[in-house]
C-alpha atoms as a PDB file:
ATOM      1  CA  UNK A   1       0.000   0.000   0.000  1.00  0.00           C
ATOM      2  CA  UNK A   2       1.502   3.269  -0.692  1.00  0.00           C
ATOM      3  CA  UNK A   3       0.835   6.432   1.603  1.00  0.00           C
ATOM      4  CA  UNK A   4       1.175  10.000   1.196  1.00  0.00           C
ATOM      5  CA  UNK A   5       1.127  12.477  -2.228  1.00  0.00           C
ATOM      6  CA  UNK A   6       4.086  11.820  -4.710  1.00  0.00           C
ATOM      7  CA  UNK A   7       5.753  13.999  -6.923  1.00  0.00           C
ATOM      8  CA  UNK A   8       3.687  16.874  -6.488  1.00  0.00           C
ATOM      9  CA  UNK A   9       5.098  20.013  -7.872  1.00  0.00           C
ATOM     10  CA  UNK A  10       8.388  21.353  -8.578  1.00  0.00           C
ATOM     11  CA  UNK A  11       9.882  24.679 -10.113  1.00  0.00           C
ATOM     12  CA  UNK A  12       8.091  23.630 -13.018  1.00  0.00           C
ATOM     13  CA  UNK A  13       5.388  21.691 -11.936  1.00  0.00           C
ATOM     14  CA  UNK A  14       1.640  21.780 -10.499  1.00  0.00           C
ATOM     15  CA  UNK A  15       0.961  18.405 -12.607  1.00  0.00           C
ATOM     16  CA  UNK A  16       4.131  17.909 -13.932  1.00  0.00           C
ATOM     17  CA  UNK A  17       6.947  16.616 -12.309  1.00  0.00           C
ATOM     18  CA  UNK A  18       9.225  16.950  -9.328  1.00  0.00           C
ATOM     19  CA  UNK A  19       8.619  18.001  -5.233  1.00  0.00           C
ATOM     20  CA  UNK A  20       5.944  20.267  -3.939  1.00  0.00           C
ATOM     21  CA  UNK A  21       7.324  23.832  -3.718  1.00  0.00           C
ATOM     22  CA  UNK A  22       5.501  26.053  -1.324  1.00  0.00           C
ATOM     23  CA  UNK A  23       5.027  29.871  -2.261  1.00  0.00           C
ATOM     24  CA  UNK A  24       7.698  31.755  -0.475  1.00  0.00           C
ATOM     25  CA  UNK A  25       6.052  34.336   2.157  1.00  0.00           C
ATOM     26  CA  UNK A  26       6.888  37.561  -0.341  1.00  0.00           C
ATOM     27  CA  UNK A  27       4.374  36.349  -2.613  1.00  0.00           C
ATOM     28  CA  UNK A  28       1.945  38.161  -0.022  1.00  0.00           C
ATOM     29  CA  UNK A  29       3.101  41.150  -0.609  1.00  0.00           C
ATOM     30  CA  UNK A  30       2.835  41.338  -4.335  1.00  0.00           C
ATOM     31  CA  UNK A  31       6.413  40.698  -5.394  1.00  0.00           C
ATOM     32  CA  UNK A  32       7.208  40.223  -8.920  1.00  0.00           C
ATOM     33  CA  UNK A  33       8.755  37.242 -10.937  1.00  0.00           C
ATOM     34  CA  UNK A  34      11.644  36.850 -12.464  1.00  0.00           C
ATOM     35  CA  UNK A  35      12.023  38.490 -16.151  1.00  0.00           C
ATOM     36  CA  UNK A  36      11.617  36.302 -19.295  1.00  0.00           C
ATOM     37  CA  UNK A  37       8.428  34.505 -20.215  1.00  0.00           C
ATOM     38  CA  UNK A  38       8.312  30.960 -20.378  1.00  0.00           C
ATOM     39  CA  UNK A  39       7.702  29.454 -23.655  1.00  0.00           C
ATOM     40  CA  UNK A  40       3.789  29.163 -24.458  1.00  0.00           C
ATOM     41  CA  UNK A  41       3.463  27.066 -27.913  1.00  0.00           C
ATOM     42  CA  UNK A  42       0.384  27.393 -29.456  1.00  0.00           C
ATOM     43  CA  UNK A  43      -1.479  28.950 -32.280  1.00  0.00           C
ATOM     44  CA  UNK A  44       0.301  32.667 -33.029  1.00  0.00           C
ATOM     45  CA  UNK A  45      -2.600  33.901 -34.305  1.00  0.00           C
ATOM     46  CA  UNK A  46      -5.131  33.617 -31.704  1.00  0.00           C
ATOM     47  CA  UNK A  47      -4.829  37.221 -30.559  1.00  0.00           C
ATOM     48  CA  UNK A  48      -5.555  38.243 -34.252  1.00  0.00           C
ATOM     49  CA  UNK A  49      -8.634  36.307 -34.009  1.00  0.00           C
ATOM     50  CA  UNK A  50     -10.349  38.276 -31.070  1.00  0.00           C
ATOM     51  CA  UNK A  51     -13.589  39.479 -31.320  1.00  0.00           C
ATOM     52  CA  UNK A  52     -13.994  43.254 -31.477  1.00  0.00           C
ATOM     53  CA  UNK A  53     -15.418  43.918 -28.215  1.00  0.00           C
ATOM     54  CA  UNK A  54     -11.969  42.088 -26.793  1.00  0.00           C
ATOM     55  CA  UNK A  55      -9.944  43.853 -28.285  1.00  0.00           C
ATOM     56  CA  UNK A  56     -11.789  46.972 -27.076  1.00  0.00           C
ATOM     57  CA  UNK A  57     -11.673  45.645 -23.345  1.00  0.00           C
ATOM     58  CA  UNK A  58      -8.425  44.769 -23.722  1.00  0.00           C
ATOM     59  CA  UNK A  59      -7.737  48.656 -23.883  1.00  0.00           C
ATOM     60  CA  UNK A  60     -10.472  49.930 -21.304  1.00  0.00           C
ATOM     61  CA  UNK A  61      -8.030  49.605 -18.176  1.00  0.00           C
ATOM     62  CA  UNK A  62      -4.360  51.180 -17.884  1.00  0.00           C
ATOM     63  CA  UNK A  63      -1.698  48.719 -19.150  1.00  0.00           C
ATOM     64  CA  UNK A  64      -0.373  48.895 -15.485  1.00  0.00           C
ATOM     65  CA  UNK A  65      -3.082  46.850 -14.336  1.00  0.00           C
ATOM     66  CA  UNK A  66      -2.014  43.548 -16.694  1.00  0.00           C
ATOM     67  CA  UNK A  67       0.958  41.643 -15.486  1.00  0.00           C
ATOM     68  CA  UNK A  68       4.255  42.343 -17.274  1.00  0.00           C
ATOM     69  CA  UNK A  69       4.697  38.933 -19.191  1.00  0.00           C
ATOM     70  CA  UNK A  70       2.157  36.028 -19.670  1.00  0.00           C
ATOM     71  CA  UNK A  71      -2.015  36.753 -20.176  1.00  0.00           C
ATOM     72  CA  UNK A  72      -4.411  37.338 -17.841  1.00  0.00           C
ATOM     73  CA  UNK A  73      -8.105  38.442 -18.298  1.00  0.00           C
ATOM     74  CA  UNK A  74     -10.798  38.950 -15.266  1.00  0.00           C
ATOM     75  CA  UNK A  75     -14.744  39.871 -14.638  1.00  0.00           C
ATOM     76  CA  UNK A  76     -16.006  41.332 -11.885  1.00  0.00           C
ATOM     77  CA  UNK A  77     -19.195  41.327 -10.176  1.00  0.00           C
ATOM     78  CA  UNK A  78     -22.064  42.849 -11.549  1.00  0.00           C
ATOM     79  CA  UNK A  79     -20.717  43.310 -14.874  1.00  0.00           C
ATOM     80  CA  UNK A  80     -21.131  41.347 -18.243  1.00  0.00           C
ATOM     81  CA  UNK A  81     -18.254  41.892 -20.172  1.00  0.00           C
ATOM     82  CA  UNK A  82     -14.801  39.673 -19.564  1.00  0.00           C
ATOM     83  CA  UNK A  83     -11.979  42.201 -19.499  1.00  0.00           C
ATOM     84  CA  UNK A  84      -9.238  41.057 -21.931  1.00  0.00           C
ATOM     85  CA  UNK A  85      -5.594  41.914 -21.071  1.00  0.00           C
ATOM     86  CA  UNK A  86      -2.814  42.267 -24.314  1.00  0.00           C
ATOM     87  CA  UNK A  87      -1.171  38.857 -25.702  1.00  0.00           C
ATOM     88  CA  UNK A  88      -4.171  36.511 -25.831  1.00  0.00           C
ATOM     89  CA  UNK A  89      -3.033  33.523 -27.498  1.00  0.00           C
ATOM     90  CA  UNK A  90      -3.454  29.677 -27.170  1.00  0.00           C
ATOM     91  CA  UNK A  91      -1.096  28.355 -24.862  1.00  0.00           C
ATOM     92  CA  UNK A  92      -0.722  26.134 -22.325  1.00  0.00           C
ATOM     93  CA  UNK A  93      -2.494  26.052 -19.018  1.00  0.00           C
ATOM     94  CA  UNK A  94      -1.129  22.798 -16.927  1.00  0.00           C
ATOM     95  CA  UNK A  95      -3.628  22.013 -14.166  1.00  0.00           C
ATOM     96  CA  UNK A  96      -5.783  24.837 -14.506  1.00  0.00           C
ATOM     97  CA  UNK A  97      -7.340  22.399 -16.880  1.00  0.00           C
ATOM     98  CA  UNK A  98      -8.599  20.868 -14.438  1.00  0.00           C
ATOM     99  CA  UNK A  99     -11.460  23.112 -13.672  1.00  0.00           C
ATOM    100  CA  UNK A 100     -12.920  22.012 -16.866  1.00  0.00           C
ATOM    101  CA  UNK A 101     -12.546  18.522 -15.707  1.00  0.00           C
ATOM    102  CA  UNK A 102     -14.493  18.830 -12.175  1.00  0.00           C
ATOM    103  CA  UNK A 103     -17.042  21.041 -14.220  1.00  0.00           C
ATOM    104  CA  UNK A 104     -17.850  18.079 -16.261  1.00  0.00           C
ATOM    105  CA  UNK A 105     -18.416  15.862 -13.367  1.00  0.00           C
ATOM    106  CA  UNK A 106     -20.199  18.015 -11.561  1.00  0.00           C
ATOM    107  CA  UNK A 107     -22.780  18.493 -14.435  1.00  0.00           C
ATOM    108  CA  UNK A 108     -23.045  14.842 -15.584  1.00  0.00           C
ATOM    109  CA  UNK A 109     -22.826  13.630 -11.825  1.00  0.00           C
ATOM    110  CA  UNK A 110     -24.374  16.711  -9.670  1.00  0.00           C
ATOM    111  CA  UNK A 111     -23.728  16.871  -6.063  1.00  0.00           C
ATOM    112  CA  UNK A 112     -25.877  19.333  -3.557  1.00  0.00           C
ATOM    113  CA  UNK A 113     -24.332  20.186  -0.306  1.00  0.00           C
ATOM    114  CA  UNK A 114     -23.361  17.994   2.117  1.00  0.00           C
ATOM    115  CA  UNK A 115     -23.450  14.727  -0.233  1.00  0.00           C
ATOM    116  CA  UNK A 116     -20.604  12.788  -1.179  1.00  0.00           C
ATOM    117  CA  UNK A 117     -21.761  11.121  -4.370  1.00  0.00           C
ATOM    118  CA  UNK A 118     -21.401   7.747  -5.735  1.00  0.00           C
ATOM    119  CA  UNK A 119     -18.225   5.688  -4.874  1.00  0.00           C
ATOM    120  CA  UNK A 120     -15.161   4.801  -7.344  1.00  0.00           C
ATOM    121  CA  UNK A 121     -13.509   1.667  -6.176  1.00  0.00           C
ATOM    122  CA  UNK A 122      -9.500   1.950  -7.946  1.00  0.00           C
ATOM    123  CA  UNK A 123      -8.648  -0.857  -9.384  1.00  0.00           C
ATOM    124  CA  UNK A 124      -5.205  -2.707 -10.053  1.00  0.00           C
ATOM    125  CA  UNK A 125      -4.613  -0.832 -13.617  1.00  0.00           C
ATOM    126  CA  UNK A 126      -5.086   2.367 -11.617  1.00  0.00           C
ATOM    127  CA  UNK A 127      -2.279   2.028  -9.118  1.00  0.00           C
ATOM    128  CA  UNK A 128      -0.315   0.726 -12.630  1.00  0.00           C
ATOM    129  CA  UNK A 129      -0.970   3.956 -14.028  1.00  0.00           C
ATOM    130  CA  UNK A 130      -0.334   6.147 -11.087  1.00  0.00           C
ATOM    131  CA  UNK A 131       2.846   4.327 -11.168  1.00  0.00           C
ATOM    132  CA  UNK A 132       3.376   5.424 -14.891  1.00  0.00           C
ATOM    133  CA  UNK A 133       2.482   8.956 -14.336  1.00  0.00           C
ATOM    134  CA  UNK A 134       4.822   9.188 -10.863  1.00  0.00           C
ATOM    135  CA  UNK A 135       7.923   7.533 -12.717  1.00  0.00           C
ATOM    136  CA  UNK A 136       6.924  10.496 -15.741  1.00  0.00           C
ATOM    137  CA  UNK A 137       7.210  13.373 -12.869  1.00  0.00           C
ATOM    138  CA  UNK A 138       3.304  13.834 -13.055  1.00  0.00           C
ATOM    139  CA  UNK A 139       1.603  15.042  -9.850  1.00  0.00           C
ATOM    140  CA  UNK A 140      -0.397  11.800  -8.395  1.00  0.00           C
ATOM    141  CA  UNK A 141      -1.563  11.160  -5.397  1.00  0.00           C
ATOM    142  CA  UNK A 142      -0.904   7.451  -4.148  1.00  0.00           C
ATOM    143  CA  UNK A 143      -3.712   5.380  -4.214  1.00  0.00           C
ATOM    144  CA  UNK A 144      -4.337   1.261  -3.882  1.00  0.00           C
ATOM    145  CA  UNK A 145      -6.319  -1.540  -5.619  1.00  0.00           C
ATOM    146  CA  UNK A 146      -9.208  -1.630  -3.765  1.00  0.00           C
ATOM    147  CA  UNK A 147      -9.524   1.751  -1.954  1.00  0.00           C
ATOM    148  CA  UNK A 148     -12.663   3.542  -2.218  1.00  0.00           C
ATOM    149  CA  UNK A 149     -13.378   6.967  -3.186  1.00  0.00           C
ATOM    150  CA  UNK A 150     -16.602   9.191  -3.249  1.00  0.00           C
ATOM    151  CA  UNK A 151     -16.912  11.474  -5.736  1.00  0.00           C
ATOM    152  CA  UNK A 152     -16.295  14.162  -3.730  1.00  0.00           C
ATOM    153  CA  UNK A 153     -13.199  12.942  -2.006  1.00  0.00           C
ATOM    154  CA  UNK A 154     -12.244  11.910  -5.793  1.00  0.00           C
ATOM    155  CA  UNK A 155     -12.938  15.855  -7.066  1.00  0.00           C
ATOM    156  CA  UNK A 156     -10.790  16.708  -3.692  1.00  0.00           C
ATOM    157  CA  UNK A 157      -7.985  14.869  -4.724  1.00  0.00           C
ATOM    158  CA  UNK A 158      -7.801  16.646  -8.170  1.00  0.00           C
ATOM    159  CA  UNK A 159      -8.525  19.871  -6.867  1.00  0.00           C
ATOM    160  CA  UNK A 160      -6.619  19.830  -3.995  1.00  0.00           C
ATOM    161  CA  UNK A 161      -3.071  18.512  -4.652  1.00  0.00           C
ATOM    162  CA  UNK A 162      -3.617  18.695  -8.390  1.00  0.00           C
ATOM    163  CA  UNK A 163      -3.671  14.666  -8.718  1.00  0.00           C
ATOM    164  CA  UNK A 164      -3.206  13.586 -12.535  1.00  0.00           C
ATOM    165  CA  UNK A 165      -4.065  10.287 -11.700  1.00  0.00           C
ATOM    166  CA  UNK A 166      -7.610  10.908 -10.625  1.00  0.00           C
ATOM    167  CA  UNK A 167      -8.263  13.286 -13.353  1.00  0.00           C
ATOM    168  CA  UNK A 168      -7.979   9.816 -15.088  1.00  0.00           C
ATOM    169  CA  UNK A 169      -9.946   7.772 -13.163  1.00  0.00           C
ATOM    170  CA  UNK A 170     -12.420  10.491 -12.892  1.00  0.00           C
ATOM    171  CA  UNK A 171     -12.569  10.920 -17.120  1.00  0.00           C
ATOM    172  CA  UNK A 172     -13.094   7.092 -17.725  1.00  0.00           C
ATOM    173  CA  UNK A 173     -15.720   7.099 -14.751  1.00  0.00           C
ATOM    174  CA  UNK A 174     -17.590   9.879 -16.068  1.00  0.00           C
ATOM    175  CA  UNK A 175     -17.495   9.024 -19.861  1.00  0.00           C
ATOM    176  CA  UNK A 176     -16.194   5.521 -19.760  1.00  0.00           C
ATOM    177  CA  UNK A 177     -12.993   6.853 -21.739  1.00  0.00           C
ATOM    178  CA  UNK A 178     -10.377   8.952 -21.310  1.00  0.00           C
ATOM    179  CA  UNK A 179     -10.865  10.192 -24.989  1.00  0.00           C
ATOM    180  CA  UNK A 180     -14.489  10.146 -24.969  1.00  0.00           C
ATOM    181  CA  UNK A 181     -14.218  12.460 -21.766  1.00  0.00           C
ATOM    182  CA  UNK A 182     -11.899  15.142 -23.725  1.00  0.00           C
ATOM    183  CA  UNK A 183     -14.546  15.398 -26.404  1.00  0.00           C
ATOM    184  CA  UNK A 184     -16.704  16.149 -24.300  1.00  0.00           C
ATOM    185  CA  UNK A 185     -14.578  18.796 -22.976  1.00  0.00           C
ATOM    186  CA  UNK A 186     -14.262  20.288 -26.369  1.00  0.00           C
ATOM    187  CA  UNK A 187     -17.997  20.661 -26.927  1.00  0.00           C
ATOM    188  CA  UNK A 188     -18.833  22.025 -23.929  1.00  0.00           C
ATOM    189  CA  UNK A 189     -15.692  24.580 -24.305  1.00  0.00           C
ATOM    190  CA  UNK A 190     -17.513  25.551 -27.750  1.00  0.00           C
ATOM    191  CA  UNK A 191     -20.594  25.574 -26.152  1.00  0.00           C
ATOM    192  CA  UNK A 192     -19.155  27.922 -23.790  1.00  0.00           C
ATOM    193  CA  UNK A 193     -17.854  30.291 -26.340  1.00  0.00           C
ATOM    194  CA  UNK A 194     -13.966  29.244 -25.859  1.00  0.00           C
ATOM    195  CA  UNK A 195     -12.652  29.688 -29.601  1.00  0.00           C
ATOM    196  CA  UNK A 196      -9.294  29.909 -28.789  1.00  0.00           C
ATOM    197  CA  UNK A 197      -9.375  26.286 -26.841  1.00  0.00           C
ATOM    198  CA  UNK A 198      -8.494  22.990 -27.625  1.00  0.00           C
ATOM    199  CA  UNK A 199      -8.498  19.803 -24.784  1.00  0.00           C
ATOM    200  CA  UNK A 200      -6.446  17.158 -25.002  1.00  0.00           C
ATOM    201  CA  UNK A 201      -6.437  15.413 -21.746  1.00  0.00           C
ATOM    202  CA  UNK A 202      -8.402  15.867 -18.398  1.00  0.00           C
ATOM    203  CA  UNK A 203      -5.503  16.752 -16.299  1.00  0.00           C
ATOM    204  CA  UNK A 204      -3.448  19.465 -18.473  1.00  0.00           C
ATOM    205  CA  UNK A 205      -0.025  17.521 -18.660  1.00  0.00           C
ATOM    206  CA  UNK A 206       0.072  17.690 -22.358  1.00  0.00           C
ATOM    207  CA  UNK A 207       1.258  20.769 -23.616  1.00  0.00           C
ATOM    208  CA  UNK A 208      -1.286  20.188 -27.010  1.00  0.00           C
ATOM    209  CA  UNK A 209      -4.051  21.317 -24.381  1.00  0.00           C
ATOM    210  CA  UNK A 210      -4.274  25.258 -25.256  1.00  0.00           C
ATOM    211  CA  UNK A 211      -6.009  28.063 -24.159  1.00  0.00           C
ATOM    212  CA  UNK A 212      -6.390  31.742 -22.863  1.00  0.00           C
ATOM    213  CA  UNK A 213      -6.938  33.635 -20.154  1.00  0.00           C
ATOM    214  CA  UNK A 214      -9.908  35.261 -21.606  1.00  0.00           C
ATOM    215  CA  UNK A 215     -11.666  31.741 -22.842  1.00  0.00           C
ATOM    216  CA  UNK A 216     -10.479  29.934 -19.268  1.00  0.00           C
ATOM    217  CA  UNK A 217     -12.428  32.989 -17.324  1.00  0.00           C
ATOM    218  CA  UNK A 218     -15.360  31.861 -18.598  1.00  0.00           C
ATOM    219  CA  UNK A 219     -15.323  28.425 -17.319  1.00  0.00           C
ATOM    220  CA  UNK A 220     -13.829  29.644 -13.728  1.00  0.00           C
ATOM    221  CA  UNK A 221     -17.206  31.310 -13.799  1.00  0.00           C
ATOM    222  CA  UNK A 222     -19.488  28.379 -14.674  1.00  0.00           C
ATOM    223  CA  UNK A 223     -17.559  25.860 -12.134  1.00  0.00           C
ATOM    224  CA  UNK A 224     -17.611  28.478  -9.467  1.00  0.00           C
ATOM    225  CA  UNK A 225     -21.483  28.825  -9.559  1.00  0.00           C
ATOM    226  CA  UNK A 226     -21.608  24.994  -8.440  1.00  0.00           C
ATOM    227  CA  UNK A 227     -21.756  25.005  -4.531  1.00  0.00           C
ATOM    228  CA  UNK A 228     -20.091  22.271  -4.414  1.00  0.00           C
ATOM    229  CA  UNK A 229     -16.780  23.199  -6.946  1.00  0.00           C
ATOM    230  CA  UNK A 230     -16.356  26.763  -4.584  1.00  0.00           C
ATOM    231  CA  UNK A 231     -16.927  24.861  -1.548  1.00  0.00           C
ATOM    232  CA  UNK A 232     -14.054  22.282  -2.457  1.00  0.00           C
ATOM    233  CA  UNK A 233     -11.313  25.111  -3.938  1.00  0.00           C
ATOM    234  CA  UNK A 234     -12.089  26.755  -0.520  1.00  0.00           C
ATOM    235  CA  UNK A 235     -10.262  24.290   1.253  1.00  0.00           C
ATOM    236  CA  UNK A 236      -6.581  24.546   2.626  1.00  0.00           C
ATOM    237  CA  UNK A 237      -6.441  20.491   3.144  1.00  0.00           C
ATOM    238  CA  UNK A 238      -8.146  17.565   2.760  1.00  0.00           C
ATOM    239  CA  UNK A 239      -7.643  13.636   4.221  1.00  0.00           C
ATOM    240  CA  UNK A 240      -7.975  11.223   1.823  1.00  0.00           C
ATOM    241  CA  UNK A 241      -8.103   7.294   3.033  1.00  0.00           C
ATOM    242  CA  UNK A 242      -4.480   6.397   1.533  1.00  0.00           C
ATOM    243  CA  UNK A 243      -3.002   9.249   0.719  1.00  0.00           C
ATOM    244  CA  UNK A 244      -4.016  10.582   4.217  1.00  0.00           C
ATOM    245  CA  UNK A 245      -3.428  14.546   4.667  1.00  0.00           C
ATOM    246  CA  UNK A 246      -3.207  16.379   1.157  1.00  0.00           C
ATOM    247  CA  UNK A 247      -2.757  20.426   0.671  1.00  0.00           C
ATOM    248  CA  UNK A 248      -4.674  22.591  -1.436  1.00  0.00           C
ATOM    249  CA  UNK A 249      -1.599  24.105  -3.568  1.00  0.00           C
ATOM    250  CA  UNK A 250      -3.274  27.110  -3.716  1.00  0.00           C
ATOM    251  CA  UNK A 251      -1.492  29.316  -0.494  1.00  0.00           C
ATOM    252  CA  UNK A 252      -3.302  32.379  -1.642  1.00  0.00           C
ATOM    253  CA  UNK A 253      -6.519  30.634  -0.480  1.00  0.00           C
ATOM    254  CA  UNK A 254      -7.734  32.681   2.810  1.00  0.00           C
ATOM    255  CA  UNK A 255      -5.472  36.066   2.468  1.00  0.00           C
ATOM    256  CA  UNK A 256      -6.604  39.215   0.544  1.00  0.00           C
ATOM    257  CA  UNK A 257      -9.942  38.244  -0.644  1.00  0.00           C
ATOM    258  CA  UNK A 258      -8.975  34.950  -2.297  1.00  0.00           C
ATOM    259  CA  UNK A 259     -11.189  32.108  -1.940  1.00  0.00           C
ATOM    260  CA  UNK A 260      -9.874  29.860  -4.418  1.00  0.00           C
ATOM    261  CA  UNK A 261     -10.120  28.465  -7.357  1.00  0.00           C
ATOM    262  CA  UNK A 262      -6.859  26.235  -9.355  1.00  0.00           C
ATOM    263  CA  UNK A 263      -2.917  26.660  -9.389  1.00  0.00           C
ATOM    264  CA  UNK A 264      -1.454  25.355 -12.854  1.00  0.00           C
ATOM    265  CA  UNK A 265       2.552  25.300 -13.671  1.00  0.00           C
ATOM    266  CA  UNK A 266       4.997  23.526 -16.138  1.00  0.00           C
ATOM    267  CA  UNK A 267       7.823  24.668 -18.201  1.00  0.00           C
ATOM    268  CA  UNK A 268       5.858  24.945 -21.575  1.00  0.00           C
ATOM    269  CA  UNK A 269       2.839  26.831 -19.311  1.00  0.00           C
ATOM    270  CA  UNK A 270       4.970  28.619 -16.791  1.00  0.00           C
ATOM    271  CA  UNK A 271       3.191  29.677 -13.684  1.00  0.00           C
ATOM    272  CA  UNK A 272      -0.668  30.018 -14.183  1.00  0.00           C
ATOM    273  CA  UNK A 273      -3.553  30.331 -11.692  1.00  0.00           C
ATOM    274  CA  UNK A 274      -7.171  30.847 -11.927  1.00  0.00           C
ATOM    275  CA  UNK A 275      -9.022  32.628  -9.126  1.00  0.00           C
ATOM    276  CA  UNK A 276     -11.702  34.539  -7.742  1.00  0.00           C
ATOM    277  CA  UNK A 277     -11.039  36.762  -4.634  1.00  0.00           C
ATOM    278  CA  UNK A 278     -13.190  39.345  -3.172  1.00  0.00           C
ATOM    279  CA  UNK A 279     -12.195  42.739  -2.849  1.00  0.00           C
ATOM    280  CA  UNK A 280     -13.583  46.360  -1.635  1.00  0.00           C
ATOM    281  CA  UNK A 281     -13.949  48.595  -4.898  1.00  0.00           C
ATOM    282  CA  UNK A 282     -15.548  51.786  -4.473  1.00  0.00           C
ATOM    283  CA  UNK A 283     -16.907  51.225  -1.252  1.00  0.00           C
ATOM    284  CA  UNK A 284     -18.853  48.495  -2.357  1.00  0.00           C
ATOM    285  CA  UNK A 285     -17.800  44.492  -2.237  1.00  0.00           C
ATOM    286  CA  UNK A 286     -16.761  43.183  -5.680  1.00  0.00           C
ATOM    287  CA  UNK A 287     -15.812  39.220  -6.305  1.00  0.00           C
ATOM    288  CA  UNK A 288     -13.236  39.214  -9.493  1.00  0.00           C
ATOM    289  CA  UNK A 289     -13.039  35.875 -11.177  1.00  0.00           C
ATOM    290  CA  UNK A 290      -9.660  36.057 -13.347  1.00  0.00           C
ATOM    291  CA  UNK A 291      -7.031  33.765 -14.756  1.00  0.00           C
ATOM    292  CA  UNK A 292      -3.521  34.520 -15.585  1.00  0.00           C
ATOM    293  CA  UNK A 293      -0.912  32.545 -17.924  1.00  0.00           C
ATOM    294  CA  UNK A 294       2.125  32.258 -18.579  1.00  0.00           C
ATOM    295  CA  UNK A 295       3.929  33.709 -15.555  1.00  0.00           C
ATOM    296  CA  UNK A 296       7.665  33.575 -15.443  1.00  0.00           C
ATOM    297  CA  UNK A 297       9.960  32.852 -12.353  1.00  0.00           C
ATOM    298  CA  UNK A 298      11.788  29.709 -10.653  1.00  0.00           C
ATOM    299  CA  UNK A 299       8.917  29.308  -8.542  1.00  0.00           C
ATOM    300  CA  UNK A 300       6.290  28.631 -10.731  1.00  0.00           C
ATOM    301  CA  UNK A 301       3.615  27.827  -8.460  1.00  0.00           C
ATOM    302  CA  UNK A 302       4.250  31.428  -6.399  1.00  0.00           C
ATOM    303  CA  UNK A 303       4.868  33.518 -10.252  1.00  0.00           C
ATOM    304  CA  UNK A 304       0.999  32.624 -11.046  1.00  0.00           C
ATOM    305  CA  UNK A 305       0.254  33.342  -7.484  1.00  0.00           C
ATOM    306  CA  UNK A 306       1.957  36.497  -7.270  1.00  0.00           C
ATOM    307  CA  UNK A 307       1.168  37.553 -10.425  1.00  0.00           C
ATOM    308  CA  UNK A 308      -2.570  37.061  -9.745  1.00  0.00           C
ATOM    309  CA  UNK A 309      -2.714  39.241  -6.585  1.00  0.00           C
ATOM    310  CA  UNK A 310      -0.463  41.930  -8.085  1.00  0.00           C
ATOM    311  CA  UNK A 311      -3.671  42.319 -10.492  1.00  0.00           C
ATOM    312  CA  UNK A 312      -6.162  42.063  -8.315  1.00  0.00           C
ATOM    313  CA  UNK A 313      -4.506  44.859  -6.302  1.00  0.00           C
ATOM    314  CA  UNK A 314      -4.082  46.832  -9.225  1.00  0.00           C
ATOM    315  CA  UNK A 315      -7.477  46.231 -10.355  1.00  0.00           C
ATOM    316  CA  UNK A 316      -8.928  47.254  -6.645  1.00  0.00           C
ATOM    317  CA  UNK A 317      -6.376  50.261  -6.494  1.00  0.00           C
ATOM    318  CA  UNK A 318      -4.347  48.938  -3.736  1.00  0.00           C
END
């Protein structure tokens, strides 16, 4: 039996490969990351094909509010339009993909408050995979023939610690293939208005799964609306029965406003983060769902982080 989360994150990796870095205590303060953006293959002329109305919101805030490198985009409460930063282009997003993934199960397999859902029981070709995806540097949590999972503690695990391995178990579970699962991903990204994305697996270790900042908003915004999705992003930790203890790589979660939603990092992605924090504007309480891509530093875990709440304290004049 194998205990405890395995190669969880590294300099470059929230689903990729290597140890768990922890954001350093700076990141708190707003610090910036280290100069030169990561590479982000992907199609070059994505930006050219933004709607109008992008491109014009892309140009209704000060340039100081947008990170420095990398793409971000954010809406806030009360208002209709996405706000589109410069540099939109497919790219890779690493685990942030897997906000489309719990979306899905959440829609085909709905949970209300309090309930835990059906049960997965792992199997031997599970623990075979996670085996695959640990010796590959992937972010897995260890699991064992046998063990039981509800499908919340199963949405946990790839929320929480980022698991790749559950992502998988959760895709053939869902749509009885792992392939069959990332069309479905595709069509409801269309259906969502995402142009600019294309899924290729449910956990975001490929770098062939693209997007932006501006398309990922809008699915932040239709997973957060789920009680249970914002409920589970909103946790620091969670005990799983072989794993045991697993953190929520997500150390913004509970300072400034932030209440969640999905770190994402790899060396073709850099440091990436979707979020939705809650700030004062104006006097009056304003929740900003935004993403941001592509952020460059060692760290890449604390660059997405940091680079996030530098925006949202630009964006709420702080």
């Amino acid at each position: 039996m194998l205990i405890g989360v395995s190669g969880c994150h590294s300099a470059a990796a929230d689903g990729a490969q290597g140890r768990p870095h922890s954001a350093p205590s700076s990141f708190l303060s707003g610090a910036s990351g280290a100069p030169g953006a990561p590479s982000t293959p992907g199609s070059s002329d994505a930006s050219e094909r933004r709607s109008a109305p992008d491109q014009a919101n892309a140009q209704a805030l000060p340039s100081t509010v947008w990170p420095a490198h990398g793409q971000a985009a954010f809406i806030e409460s009360g208002q209709s339009q996405v706000q589109v930063g410069p540099n939109q282009h497919a790219a890779p997003i690493a685990s942030v993909t897997k906000v489309m993934t719990a979306y899905l199960v959440l829609r085909d397999h709905p949970l209300q408050p309090g309930q835990d859902g059906p049960t997965l029981t792992l199997s031997a070709s599970d623990v075979a995979d996670t085996a695959h995806r640990r010796a590959l540097g992937q972010s897995v949590v260890s699991i064992a023939a046998g063990e039981q999972l509800t499908e919340r503690q199963a949405l946990q695990a790839l929320l929480l610690p980022s698991a790749n391995n559950i992502a998988a178990v959760l895709a053939t579970w869902d749509a009885g293939s792992t392939d069959q699962f990332v069309s479905q991903m595709n069509a409801a990204a269309q259906s969502l208005g995402m142009n600019d994305t294309r899924y290729t697996d449910p956990s975001g270790f490929a770098q062939s799964t693209v997007s932006t900042a501006a398309d990922q908003v809008r699915i932040v915004q239709q997973a957060m609306s789920l009680p249970v999705f914002a409920s589970i992003v909103a946790m620091p930790s969670v005990t799983l029965p072989v794993a045991g203890t697993v953190a929520n790589t997500d150390t913004l979660l509970g300072h400034d406003g932030f209440v969640g939603v999905k770190t994402g990092s790899d060396t073709a992605a850099g440091g990436c983060f979707a979020f939705q924090a809650v700030r004062t504007i104006g006097g009056k309480q304003t929740t900003i769902t935004g993403v941001v891509l592509g952020q460059p530093g060692a760290d890449q875990i604390a660059a997405g982080l940091m680079g996030a709440k530098a925006m949202v304290d630009r964006i709420a004049g702080q």
